[in-house]
Protein backbone atom coordinates (compact mmCIF):
# COMPACT_ATOMS: atom_id res chain seq x y z
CA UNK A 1 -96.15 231.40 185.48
CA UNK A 2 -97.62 232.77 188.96
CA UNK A 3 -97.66 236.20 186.90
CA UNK A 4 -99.39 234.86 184.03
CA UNK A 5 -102.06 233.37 186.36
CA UNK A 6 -102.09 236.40 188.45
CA UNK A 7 -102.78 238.45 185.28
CA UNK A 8 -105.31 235.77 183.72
CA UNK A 9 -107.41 235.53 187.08
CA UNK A 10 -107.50 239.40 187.35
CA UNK A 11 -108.34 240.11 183.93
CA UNK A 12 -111.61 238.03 183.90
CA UNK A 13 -112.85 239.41 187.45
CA UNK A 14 -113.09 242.59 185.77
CA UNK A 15 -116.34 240.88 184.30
CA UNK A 16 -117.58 240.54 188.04
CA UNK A 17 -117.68 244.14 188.73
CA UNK A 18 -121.01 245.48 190.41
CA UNK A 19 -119.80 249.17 188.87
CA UNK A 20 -118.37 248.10 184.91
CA UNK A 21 -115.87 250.20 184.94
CA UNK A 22 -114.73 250.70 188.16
CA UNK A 23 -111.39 249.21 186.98
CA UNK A 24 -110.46 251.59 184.95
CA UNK A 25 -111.06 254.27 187.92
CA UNK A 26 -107.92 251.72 189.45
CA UNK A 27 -106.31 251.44 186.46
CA UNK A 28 -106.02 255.52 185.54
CA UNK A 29 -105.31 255.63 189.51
CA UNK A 30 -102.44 252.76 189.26
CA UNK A 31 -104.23 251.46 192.58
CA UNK A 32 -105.40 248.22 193.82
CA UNK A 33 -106.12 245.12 191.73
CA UNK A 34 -105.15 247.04 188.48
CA UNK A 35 -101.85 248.00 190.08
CA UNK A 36 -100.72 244.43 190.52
CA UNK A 37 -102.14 243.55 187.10
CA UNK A 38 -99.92 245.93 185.35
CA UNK A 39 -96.87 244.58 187.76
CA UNK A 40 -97.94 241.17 186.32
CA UNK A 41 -98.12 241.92 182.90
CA UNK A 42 -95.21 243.42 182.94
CA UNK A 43 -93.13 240.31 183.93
CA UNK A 44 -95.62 238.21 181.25
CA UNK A 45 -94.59 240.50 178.64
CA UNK A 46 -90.60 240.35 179.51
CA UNK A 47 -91.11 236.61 179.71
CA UNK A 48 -92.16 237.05 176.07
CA UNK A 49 -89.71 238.99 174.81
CA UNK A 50 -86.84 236.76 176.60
CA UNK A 51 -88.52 234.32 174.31
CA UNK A 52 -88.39 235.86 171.02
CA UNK A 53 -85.38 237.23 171.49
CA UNK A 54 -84.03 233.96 171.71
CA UNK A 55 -85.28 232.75 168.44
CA UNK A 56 -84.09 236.09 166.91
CA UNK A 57 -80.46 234.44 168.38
CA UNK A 58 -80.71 230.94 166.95
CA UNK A 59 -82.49 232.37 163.33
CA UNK A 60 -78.87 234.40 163.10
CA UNK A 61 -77.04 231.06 163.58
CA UNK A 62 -79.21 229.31 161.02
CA UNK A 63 -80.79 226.29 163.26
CA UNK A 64 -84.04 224.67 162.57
CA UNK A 65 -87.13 226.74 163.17
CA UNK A 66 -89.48 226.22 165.26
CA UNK A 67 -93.52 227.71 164.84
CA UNK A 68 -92.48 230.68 166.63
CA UNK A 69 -89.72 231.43 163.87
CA UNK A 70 -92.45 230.85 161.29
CA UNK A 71 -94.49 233.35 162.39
CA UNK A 72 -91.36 235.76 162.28
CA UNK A 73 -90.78 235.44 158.22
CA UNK A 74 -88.77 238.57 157.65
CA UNK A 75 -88.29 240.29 160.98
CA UNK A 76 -88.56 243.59 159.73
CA UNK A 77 -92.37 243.09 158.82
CA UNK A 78 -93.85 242.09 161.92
CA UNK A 79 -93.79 244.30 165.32
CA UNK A 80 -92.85 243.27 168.22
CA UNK A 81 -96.21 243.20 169.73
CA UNK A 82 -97.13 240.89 167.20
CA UNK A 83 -94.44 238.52 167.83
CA UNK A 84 -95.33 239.10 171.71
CA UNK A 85 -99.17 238.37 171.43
CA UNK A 86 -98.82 235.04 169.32
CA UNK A 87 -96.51 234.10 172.32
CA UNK A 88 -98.73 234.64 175.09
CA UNK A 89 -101.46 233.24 173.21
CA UNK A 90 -99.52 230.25 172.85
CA UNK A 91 -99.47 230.00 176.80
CA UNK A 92 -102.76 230.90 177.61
CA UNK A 93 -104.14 228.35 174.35
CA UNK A 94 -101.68 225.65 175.12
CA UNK A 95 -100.51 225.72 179.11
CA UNK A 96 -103.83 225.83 181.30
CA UNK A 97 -106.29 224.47 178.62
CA UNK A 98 -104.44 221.39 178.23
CA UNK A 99 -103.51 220.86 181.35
CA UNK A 100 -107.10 221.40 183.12
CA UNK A 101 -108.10 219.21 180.32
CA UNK A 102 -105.78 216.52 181.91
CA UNK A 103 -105.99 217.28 185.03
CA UNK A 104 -109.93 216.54 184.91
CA UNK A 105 -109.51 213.44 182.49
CA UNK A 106 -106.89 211.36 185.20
CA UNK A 107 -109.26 212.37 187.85
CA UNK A 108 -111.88 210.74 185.81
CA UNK A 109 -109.88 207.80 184.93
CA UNK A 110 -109.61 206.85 188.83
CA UNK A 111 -112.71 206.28 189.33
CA UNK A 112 -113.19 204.26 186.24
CA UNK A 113 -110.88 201.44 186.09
CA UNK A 114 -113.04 200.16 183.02
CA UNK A 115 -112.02 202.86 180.93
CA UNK A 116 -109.09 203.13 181.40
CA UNK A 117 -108.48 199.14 180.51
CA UNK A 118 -110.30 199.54 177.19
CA UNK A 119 -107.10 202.36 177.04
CA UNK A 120 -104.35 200.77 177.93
CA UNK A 121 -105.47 197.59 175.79
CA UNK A 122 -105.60 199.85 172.40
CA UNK A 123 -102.03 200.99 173.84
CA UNK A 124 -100.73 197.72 173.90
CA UNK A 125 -102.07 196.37 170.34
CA UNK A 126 -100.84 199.52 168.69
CA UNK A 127 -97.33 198.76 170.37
CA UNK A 128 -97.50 195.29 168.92
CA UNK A 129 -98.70 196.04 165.44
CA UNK A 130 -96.10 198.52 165.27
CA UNK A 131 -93.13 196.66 166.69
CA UNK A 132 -92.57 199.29 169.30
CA UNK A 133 -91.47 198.79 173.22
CA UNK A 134 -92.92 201.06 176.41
CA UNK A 135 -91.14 204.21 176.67
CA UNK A 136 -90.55 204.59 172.66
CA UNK A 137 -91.87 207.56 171.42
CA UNK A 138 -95.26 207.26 169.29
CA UNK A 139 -95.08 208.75 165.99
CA UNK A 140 -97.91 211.06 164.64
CA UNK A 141 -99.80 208.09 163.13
CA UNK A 142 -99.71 206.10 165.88
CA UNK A 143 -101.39 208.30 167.92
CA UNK A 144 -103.97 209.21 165.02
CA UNK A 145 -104.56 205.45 165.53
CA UNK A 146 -105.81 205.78 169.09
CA UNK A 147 -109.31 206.15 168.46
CA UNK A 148 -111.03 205.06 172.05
CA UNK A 149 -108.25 207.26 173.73
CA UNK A 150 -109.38 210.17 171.77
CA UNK A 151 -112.96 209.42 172.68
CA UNK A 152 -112.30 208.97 176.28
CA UNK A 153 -110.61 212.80 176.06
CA UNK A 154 -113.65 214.40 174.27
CA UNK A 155 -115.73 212.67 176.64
CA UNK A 156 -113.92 214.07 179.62
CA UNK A 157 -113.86 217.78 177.59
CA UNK A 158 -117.51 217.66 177.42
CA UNK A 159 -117.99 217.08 180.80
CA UNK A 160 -115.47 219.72 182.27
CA UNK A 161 -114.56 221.65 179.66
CA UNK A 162 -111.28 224.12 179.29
CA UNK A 163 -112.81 227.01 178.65
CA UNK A 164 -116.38 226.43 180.85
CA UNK A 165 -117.96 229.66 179.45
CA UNK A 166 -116.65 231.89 176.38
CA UNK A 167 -117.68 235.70 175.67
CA UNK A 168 -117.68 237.45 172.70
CA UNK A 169 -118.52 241.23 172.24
CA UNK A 170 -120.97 241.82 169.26
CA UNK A 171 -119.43 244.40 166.64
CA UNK A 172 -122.71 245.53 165.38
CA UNK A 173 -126.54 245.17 166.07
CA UNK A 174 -127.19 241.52 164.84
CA UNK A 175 -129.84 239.01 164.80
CA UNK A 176 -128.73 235.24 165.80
CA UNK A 177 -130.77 231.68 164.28
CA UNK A 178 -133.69 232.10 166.70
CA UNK A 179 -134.52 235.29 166.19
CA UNK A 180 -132.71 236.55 169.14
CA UNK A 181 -131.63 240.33 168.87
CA UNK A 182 -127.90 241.38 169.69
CA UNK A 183 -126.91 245.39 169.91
CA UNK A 184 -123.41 246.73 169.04
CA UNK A 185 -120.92 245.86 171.86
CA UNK A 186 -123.42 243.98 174.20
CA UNK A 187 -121.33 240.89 175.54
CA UNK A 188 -122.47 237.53 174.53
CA UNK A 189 -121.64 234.23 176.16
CA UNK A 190 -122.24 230.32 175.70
CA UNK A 191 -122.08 227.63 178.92
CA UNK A 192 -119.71 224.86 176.96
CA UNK A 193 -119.85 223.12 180.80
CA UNK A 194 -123.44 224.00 180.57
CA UNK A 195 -123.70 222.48 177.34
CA UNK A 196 -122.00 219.33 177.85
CA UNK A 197 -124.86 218.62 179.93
CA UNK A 198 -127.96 219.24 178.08
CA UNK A 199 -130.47 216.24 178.07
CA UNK A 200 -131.50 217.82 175.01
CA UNK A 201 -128.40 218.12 173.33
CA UNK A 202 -126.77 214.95 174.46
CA UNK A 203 -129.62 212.33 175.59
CA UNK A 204 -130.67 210.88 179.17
CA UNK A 205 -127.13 209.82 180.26
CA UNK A 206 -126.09 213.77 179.44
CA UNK A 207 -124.16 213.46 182.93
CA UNK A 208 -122.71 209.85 182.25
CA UNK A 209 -118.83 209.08 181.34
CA UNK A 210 -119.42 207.39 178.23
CA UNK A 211 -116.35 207.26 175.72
CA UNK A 212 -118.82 204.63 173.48
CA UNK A 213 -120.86 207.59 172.40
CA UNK A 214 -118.44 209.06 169.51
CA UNK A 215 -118.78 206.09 168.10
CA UNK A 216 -120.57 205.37 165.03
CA UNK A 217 -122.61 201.50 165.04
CA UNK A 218 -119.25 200.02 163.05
CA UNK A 219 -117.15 201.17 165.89
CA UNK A 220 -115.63 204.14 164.03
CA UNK A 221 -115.15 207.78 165.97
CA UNK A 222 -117.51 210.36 164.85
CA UNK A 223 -116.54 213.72 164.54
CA UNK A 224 -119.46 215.83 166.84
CA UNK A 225 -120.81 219.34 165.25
CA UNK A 226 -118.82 222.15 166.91
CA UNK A 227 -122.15 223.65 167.20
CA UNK A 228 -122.86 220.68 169.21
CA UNK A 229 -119.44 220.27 171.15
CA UNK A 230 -117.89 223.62 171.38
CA UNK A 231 -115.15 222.98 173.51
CA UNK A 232 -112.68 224.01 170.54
CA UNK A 233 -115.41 226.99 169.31
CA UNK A 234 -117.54 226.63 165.90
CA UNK A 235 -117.44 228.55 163.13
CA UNK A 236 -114.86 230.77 161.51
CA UNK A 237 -113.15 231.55 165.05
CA UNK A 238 -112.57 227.67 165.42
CA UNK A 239 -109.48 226.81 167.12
CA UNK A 240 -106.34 226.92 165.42
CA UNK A 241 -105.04 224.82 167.73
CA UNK A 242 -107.50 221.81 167.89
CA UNK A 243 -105.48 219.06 166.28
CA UNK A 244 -102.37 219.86 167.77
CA UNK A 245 -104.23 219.79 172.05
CA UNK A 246 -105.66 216.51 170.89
CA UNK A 247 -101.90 215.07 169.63
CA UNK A 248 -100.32 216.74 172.97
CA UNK A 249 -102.99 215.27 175.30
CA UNK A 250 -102.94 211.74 173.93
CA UNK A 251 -99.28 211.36 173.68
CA UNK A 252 -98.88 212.78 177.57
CA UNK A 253 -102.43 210.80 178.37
CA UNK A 254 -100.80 207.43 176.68
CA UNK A 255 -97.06 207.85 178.22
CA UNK A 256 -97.98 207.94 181.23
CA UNK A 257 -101.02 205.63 181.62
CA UNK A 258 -98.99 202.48 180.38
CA UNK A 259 -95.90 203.14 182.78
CA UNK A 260 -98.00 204.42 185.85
CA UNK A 261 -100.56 203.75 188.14
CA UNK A 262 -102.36 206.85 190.07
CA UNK A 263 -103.96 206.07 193.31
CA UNK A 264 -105.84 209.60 193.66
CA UNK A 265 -106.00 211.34 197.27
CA UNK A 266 -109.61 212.30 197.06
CA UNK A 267 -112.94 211.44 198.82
CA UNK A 268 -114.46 208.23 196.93
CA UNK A 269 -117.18 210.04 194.64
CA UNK A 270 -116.46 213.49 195.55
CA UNK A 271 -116.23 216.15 192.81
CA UNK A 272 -113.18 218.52 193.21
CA UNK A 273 -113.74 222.21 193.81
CA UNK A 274 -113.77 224.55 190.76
CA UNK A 275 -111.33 227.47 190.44
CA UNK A 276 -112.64 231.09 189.37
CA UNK A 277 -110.58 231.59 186.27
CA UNK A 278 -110.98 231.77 182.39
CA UNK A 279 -110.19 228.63 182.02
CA UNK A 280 -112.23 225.33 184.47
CA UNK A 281 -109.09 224.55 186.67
CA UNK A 282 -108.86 222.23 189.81
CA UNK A 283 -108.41 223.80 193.21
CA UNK A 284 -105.41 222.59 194.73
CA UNK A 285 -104.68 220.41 191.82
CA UNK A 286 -105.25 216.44 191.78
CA UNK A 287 -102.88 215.01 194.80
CA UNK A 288 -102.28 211.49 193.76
CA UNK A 289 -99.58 208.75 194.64
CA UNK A 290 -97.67 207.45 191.90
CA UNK A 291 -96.37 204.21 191.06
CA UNK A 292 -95.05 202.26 187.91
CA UNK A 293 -96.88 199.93 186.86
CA UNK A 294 -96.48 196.33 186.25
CA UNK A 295 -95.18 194.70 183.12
């Protein structure tokens, strides 16, 4: 994991070069940054293949398959690199995404104690028209049923983001909406943080925690316009993996909220520092003191 953050964290500052390609000067040279990028990528890419050599194991054995074994089908028709590229994007889609996205969303949460009643009281009615105790498992439609919960996540997403600012490299001279003109393989790159707090785009109370806005006036969620809220991308490059962050975030989000309190070791009011990375992570993390809460 310090390898794959290593490797993630070096790869984007080659974006902050004053010279372009002055790392590939240290790459051809082996020197540098470059050299402990390839040292790093090296132990990502063993990680990998530890992993899908593994499932190549338990597929010979015949137990259940998991998405990784999916992707497999016949071994003989998909390379290795393949295999090893849907793993890492696993990682990089589904270990510092959703965590930031959490990490953010608590931090939110402890500074308003209104919220996250209106949260733990949909928790406790879904328990009781279910039949189910704390510390059962929620099944995939009861956590399709936790509407405010899902709203209280986007809200925190639009605010700080995963992925604060994505790039994409044109493949030929284009023309976007506006008129604007894009050459072949110029870089071009949307602020989702940026976004997220557009008066224009989202109102006065653009900067405002307010879960009530993705509702509709009979109290149903509203689906936003990617376009509008591009946290999971628009388009045909949407993320694959949209439905699947939102069932892992409110299933960790609703575990622990109804069994735990979180008393967070910050300054009243003050916003954490960001991290330089691809993705909008928390310097130092969220320090917090944890205790279980009353039943």
């Amino acid at each position: 994991m310090q390898a794959f953050d290593i490797a993630t964290t070096l790869s984007s500052g080659r974006f902050m070069y004053a010279i372009p390609f002055l790392y590939k000067i240290k790459k051809t040279f082996n020197i540098g940054s470059e050299k402990k990028l390839q040292k790093s990528i090296k132990i990502v890419h063993e990680f990998a293949d530890n992993i899908i050599n593994s499932r190549i194991e338990e597929r010979a054995e015949k137990k259940d398959e998991d998405l990784l074994s999916r992707f497999m089908g016949d071994s003989n028709q998909v390379s290795a690199k393949f295999l090893r590229d849907i793993v890492i994007s696993f990682i990089l889609a589904g270990r510092d995404t959703t965590s930031s996205a959490l990490t953010w969303f608590f931090w939110i949460l402890s500074s308003r104690k209104d919220i996250e009643q209106k949260i733990l009281e949909e928790l406790v009615q879904i328990r009781q028209r279910n039949g189910k105790k704390i510390g059962e498992a929620y099944t995939f439609d009861e956590l399709r049923e936790m509407q405010y919960l899902h709203a209280a996540i986007s809200e925190s997403m639009r605010l700080y983001p995963p992925v604060p600012i994505d790039t994409r490299s044109c493949l030929k001279d284009d023309i976007l909406p506006d008129g604007t003109f894009i050459g072949k393989d110029w870089f071009i790159s949307y602020q989702t943080y940026s976004m997220g707090r557009m008066e224009n785009i989202w109102g006065k109370d653009c900067c405002e925690y307010k879960p009530e806005r993705w509702f509709d006036e009979n109290g149903v969620y509203k689906q936003e316009n990617p376009f509008k809220f591009p946290v999971f991308h628009a388009g045909p490059r949407m993320c694959l993996g949209k439905d699947m962050a939102y069932i892992q975030m409110k299933s960790i989000a609703a575990s622990v909220l109804e069994m735990f309190e979180f008393d967070v070791q910050l300054e009243n009011g003050k916003c954490p520092e960001y991290v330089l990375s691809l993705t909008l992570r928390m310097k130092g993390g969220l320090p917090v003191k944890v205790k279980e809460r009353c039943k």
